[in-house]
PDB file of N, CA and C in Angstrom:
ATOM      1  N   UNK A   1     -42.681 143.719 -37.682  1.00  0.00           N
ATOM      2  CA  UNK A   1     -41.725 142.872 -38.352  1.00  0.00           C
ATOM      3  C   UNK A   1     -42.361 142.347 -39.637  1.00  0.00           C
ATOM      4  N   UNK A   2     -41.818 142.395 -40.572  1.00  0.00           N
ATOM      5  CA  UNK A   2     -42.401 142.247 -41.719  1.00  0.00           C
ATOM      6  C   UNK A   2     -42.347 140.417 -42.199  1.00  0.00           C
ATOM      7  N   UNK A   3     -43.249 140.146 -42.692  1.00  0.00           N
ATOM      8  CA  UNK A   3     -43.212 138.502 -43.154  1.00  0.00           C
ATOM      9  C   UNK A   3     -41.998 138.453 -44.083  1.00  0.00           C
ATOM     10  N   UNK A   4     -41.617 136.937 -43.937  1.00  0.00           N
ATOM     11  CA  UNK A   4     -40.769 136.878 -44.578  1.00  0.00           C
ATOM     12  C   UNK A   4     -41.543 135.433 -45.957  1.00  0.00           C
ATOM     13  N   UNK A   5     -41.265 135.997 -46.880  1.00  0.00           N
ATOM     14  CA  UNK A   5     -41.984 134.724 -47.982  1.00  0.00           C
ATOM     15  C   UNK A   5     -40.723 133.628 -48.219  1.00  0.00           C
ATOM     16  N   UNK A   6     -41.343 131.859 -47.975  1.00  0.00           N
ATOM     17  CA  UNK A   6     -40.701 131.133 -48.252  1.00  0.00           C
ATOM     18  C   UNK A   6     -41.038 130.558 -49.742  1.00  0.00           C
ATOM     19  N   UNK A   7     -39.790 130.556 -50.951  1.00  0.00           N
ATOM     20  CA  UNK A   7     -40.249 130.024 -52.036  1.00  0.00           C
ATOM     21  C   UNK A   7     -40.554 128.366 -51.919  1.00  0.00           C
ATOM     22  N   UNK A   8     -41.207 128.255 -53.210  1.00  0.00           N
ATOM     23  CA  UNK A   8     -41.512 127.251 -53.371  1.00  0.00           C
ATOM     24  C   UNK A   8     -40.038 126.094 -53.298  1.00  0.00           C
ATOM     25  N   UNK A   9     -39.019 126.237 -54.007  1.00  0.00           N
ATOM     26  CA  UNK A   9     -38.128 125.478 -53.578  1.00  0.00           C
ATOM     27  C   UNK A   9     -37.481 125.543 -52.482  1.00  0.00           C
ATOM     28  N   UNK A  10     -37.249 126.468 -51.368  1.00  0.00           N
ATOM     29  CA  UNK A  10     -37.416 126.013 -50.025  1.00  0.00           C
ATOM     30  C   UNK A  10     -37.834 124.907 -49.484  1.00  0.00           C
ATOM     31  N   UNK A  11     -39.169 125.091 -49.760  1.00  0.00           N
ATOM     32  CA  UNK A  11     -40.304 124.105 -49.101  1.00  0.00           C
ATOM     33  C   UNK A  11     -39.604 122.940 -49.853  1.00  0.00           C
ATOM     34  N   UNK A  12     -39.619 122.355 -51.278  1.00  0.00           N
ATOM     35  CA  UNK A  12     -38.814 121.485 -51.763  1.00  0.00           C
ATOM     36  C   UNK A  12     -37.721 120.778 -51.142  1.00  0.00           C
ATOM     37  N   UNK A  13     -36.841 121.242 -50.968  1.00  0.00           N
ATOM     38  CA  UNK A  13     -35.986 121.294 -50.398  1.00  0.00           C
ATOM     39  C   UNK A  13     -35.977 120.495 -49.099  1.00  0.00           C
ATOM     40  N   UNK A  14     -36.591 121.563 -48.339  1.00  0.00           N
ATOM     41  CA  UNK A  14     -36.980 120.964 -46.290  1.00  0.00           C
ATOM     42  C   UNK A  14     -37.297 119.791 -46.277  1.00  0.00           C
ATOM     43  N   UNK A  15     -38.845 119.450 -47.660  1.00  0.00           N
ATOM     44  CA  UNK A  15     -39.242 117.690 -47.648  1.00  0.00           C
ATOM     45  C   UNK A  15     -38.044 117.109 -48.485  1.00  0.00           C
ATOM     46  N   UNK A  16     -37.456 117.478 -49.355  1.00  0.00           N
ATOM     47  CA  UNK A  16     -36.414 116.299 -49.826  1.00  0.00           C
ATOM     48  C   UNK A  16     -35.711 115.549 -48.718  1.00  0.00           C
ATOM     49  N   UNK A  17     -35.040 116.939 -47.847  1.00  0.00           N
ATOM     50  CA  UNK A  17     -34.083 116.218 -46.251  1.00  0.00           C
ATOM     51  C   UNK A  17     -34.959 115.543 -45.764  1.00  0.00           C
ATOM     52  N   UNK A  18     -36.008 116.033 -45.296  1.00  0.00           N
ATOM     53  CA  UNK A  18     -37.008 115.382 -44.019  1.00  0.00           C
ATOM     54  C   UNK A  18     -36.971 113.895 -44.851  1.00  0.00           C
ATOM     55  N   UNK A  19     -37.119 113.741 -45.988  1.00  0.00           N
ATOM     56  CA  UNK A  19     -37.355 112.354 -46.598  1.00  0.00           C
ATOM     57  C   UNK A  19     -36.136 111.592 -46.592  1.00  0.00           C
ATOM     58  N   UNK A  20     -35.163 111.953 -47.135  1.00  0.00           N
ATOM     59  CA  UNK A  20     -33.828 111.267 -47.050  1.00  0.00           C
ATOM     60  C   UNK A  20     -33.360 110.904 -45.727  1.00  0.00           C
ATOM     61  N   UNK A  21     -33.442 111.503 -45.032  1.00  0.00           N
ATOM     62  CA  UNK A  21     -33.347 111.811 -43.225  1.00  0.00           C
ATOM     63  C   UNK A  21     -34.434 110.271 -42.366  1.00  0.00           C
ATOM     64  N   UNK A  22     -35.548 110.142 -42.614  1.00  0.00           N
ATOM     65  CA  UNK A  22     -36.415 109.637 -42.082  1.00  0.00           C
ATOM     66  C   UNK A  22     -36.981 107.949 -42.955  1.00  0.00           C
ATOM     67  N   UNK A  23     -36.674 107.969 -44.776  1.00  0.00           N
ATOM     68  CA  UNK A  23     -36.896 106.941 -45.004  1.00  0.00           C
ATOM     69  C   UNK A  23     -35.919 105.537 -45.085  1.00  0.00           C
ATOM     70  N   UNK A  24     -36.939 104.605 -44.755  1.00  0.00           N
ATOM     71  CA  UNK A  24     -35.538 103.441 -44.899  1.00  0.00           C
ATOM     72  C   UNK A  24     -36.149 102.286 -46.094  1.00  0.00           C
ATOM     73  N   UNK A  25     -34.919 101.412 -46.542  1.00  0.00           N
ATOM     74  CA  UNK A  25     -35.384 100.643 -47.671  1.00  0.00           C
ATOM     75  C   UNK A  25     -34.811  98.963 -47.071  1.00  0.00           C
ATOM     76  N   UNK A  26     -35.701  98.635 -47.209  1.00  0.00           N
ATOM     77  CA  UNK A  26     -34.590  96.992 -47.278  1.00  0.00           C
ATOM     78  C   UNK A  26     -34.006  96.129 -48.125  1.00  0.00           C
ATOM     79  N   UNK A  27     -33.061  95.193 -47.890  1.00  0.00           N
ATOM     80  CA  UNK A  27     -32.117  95.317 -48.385  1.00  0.00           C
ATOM     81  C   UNK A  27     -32.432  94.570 -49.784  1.00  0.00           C
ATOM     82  N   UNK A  28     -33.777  94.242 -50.174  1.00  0.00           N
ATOM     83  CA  UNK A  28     -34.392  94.327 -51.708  1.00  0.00           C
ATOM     84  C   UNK A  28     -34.500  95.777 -52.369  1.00  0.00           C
ATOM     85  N   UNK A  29     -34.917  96.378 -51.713  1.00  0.00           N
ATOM     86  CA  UNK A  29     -35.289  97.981 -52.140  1.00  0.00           C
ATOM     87  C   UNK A  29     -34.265  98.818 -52.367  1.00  0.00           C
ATOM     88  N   UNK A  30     -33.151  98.346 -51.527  1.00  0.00           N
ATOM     89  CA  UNK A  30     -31.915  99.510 -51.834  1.00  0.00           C
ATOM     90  C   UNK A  30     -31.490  99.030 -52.986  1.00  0.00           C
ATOM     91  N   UNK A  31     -31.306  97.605 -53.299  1.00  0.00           N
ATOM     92  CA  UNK A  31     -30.739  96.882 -54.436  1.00  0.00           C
ATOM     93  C   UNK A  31     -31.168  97.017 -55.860  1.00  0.00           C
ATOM     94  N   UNK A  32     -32.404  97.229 -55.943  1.00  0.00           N
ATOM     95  CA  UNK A  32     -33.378  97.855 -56.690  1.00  0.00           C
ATOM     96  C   UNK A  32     -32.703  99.372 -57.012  1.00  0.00           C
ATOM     97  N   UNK A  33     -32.442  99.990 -56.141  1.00  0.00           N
ATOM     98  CA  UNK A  33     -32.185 101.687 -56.258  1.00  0.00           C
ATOM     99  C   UNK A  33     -30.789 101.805 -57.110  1.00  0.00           C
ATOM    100  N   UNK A  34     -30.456 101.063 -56.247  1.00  0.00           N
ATOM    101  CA  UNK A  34     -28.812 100.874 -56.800  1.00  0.00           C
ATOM    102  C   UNK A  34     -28.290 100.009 -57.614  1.00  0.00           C
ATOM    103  N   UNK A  35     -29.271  99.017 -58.200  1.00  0.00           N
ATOM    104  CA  UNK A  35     -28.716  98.200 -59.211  1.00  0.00           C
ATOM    105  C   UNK A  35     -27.944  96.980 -59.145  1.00  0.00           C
ATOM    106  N   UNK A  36     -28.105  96.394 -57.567  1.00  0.00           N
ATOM    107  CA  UNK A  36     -26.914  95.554 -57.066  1.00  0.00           C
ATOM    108  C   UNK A  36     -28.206  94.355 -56.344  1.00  0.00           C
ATOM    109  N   UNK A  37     -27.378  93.438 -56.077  1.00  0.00           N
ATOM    110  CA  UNK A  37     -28.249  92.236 -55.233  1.00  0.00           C
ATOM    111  C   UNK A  37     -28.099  92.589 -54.080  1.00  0.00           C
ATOM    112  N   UNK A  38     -29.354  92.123 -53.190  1.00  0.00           N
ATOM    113  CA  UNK A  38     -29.234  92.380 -51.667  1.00  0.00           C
ATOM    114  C   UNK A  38     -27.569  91.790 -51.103  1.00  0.00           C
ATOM    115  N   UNK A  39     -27.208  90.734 -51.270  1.00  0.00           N
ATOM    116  CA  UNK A  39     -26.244  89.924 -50.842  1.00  0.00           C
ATOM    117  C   UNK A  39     -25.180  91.430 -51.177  1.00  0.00           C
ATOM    118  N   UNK A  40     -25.137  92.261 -52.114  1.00  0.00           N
ATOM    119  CA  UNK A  40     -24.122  92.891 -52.069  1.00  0.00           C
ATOM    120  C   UNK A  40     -24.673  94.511 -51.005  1.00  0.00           C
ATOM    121  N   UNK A  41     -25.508  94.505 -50.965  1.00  0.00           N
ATOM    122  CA  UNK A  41     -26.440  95.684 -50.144  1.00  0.00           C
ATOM    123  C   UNK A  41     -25.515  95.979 -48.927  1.00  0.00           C
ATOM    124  N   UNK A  42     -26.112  94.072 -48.109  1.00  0.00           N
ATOM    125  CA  UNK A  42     -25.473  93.730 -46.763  1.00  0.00           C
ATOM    126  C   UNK A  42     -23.924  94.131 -46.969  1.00  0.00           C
ATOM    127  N   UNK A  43     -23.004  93.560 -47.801  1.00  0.00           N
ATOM    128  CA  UNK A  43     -22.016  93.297 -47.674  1.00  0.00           C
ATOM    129  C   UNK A  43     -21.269  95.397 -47.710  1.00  0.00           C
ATOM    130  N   UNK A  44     -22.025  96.106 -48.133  1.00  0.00           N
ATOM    131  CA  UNK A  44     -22.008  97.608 -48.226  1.00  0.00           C
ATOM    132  C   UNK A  44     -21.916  97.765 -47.110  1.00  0.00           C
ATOM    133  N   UNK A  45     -23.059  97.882 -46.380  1.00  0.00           N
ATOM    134  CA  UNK A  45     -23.553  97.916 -44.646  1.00  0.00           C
ATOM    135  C   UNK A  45     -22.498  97.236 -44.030  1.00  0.00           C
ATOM    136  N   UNK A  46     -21.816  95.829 -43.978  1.00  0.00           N
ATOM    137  CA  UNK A  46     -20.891  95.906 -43.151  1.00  0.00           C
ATOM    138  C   UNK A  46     -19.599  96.558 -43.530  1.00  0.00           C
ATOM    139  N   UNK A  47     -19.287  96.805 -44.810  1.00  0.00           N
ATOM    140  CA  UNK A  47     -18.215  97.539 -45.235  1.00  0.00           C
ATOM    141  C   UNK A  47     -18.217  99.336 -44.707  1.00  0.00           C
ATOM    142  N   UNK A  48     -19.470  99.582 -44.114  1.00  0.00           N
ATOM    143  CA  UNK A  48     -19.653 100.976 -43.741  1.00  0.00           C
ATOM    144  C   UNK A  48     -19.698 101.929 -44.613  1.00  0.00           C
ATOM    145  N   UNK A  49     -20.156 101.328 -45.748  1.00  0.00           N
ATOM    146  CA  UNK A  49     -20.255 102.391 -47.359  1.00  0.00           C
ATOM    147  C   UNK A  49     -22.130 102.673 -47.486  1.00  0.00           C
ATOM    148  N   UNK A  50     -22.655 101.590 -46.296  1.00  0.00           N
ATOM    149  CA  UNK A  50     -24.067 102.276 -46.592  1.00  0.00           C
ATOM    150  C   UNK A  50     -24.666 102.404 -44.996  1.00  0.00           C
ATOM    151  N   UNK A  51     -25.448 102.898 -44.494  1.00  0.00           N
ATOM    152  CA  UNK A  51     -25.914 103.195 -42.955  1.00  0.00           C
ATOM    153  C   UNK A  51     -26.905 102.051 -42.868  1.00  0.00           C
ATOM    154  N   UNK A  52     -27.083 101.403 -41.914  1.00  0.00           N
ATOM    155  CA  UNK A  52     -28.406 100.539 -41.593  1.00  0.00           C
ATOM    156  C   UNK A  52     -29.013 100.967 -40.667  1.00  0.00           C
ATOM    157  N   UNK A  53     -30.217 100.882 -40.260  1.00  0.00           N
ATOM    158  CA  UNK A  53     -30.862 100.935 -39.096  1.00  0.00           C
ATOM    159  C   UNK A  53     -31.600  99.609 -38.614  1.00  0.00           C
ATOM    160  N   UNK A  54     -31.368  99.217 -37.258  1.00  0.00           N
ATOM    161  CA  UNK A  54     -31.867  97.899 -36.898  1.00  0.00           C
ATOM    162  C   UNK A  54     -33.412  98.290 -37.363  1.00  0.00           C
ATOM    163  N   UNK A  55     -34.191  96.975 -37.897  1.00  0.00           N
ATOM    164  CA  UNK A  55     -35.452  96.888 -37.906  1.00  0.00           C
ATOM    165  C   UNK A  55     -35.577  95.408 -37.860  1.00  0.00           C
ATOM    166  N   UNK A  56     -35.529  95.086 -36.471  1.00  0.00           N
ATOM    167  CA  UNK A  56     -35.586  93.243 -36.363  1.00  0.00           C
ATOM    168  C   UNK A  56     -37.353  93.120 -35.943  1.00  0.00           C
ATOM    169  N   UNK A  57     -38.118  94.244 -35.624  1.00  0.00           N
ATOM    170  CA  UNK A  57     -39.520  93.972 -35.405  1.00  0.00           C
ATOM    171  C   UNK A  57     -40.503  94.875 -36.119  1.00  0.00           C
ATOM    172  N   UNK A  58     -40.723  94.798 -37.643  1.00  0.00           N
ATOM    173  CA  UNK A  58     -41.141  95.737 -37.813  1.00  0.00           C
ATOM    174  C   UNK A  58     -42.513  95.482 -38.064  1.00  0.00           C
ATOM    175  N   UNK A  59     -43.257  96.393 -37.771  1.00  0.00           N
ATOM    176  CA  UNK A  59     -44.760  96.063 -38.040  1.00  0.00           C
ATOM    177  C   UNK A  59     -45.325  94.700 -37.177  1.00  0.00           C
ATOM    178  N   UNK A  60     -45.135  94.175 -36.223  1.00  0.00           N
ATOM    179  CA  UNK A  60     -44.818  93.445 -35.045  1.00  0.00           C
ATOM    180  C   UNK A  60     -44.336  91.836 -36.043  1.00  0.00           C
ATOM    181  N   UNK A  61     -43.524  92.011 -37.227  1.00  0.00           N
ATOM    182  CA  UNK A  61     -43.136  90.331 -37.236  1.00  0.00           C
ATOM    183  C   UNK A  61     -41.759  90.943 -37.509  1.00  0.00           C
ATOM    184  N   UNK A  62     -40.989  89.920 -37.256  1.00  0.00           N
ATOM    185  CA  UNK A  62     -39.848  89.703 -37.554  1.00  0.00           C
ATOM    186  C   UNK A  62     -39.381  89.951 -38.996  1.00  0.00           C
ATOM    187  N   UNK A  63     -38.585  90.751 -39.491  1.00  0.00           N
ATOM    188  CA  UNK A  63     -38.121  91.174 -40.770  1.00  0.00           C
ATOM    189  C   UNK A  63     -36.409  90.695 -41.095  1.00  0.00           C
ATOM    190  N   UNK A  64     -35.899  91.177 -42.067  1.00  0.00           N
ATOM    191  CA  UNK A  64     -34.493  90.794 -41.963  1.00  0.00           C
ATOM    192  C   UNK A  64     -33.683  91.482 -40.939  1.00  0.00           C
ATOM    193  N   UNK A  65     -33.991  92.752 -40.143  1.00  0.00           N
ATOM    194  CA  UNK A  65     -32.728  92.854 -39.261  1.00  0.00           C
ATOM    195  C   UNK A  65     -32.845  94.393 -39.601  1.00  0.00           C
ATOM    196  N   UNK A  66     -32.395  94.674 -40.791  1.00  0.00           N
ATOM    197  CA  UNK A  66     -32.073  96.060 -40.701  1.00  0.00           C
ATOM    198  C   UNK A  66     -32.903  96.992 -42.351  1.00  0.00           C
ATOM    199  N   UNK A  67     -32.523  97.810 -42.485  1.00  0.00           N
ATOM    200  CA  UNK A  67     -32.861  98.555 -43.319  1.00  0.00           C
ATOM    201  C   UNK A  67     -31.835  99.743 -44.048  1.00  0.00           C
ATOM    202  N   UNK A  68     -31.841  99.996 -44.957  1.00  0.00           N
ATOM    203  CA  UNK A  68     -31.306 100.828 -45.693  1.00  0.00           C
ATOM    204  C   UNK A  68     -31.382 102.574 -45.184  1.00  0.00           C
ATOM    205  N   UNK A  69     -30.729 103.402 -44.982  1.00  0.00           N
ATOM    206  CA  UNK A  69     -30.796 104.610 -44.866  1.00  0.00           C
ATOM    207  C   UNK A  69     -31.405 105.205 -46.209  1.00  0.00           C
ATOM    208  N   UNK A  70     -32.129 105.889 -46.726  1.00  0.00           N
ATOM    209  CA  UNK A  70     -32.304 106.835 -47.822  1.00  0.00           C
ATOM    210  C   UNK A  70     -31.205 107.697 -48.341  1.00  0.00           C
ATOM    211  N   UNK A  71     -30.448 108.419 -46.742  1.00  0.00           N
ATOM    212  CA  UNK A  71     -29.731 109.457 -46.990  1.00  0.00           C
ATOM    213  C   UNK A  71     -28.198 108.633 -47.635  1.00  0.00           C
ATOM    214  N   UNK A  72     -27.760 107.579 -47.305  1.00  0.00           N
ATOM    215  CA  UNK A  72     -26.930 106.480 -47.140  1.00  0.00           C
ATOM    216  C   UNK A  72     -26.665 106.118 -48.735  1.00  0.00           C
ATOM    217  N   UNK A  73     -28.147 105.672 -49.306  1.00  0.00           N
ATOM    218  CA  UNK A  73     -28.266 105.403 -50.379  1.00  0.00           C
ATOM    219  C   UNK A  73     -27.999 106.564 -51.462  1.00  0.00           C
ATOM    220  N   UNK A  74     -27.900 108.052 -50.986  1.00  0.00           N
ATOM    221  CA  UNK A  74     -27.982 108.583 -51.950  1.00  0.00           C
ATOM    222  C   UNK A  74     -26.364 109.328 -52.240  1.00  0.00           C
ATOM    223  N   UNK A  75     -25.904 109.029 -50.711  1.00  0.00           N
ATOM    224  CA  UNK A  75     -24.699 109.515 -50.878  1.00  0.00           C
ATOM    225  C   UNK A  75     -23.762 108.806 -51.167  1.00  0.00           C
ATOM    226  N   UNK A  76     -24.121 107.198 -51.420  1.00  0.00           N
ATOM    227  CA  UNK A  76     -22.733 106.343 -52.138  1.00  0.00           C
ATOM    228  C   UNK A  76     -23.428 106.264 -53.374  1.00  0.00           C
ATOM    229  N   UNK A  77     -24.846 106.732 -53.804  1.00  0.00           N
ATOM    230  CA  UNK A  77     -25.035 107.003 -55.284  1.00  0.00           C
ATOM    231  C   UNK A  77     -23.895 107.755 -55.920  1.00  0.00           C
ATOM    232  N   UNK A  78     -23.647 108.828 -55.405  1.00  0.00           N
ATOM    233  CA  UNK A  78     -23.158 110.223 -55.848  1.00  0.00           C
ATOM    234  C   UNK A  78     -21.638 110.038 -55.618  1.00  0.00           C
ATOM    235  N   UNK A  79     -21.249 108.990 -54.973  1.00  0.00           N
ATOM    236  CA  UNK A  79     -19.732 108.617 -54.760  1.00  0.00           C
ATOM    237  C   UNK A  79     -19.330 107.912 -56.299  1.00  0.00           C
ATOM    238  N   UNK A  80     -20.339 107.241 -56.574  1.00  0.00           N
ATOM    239  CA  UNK A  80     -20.056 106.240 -57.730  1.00  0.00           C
ATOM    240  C   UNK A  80     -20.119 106.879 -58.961  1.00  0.00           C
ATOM    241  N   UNK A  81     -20.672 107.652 -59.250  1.00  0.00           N
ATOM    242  CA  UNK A  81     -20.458 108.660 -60.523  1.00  0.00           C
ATOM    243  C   UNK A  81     -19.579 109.260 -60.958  1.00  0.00           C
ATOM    244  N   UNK A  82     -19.316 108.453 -62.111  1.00  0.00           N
ATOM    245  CA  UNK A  82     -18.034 108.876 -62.991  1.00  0.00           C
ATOM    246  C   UNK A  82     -18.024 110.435 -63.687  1.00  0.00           C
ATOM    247  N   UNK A  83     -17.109 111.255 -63.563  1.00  0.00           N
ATOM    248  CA  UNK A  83     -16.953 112.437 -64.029  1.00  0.00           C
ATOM    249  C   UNK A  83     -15.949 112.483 -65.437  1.00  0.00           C
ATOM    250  N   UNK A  84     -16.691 112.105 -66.966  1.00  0.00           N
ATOM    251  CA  UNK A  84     -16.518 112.136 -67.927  1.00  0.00           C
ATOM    252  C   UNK A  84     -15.482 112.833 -68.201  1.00  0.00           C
ATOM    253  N   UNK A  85     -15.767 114.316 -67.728  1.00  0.00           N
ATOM    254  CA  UNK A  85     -14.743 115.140 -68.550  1.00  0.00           C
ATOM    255  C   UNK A  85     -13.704 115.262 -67.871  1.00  0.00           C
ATOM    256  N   UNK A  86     -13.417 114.754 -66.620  1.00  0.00           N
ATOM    257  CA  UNK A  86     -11.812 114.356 -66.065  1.00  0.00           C
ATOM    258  C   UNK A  86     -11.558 113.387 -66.177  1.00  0.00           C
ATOM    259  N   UNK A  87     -12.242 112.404 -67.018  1.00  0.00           N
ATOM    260  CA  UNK A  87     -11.823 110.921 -67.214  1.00  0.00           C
ATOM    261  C   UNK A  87     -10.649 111.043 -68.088  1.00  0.00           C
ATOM    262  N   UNK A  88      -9.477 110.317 -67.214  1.00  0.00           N
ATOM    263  CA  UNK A  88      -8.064 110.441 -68.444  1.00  0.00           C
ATOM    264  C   UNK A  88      -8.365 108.869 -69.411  1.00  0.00           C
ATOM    265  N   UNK A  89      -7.753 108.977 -70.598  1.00  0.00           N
ATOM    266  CA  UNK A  89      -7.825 108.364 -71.507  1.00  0.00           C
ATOM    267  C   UNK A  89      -7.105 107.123 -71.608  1.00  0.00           C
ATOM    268  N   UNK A  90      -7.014 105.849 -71.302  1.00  0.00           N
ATOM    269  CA  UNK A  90      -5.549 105.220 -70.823  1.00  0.00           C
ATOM    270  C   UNK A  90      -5.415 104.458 -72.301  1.00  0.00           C
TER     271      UNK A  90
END
């Protein structure tokens, strides 16, 4: 059976998911990403426009509660982007 060669953007690729998939931000860090105050982060997360994951013990102290998805963050990035050239003119 002959090898099969994986390119370099493959491999790219596999760690981008594995990263989006596995990292989390809190709700300073997402706000930061996204340009918004934590107070509006939370208010995302309960609106169900961003994913949280409980993190009420992290690193054994008590933190705010939850955390930001990566993957979460990147897909209401990409919701919010305006598409210029179908922008009608009002």
């Amino acid at each position: 059976m002959p090898k099969q060669k994986i390119t370099a953007a493959e491999i790219a690729e596999v760690k981008r998911d594995h990263i989006l998939k596995n990292l989390l931000y809190s709700p300073e860090e997402a706000g930061q990403v996204l340009g918004k105050s934590p107070r509006t982060i939370k208010d995302l997360v309960k609106d169900g426009k961003l994913i949280a994951a409980d993190d009420s013990m992290s690193r054994g102290k008590i933190s705010c509660g939850y955390r930001v998805t990566a993957e979460s963050l990147e897909a209401y990035r990409k919701s919010i982007i305006v598409d210029y050239e179908n922008l009608s003119e009002s």
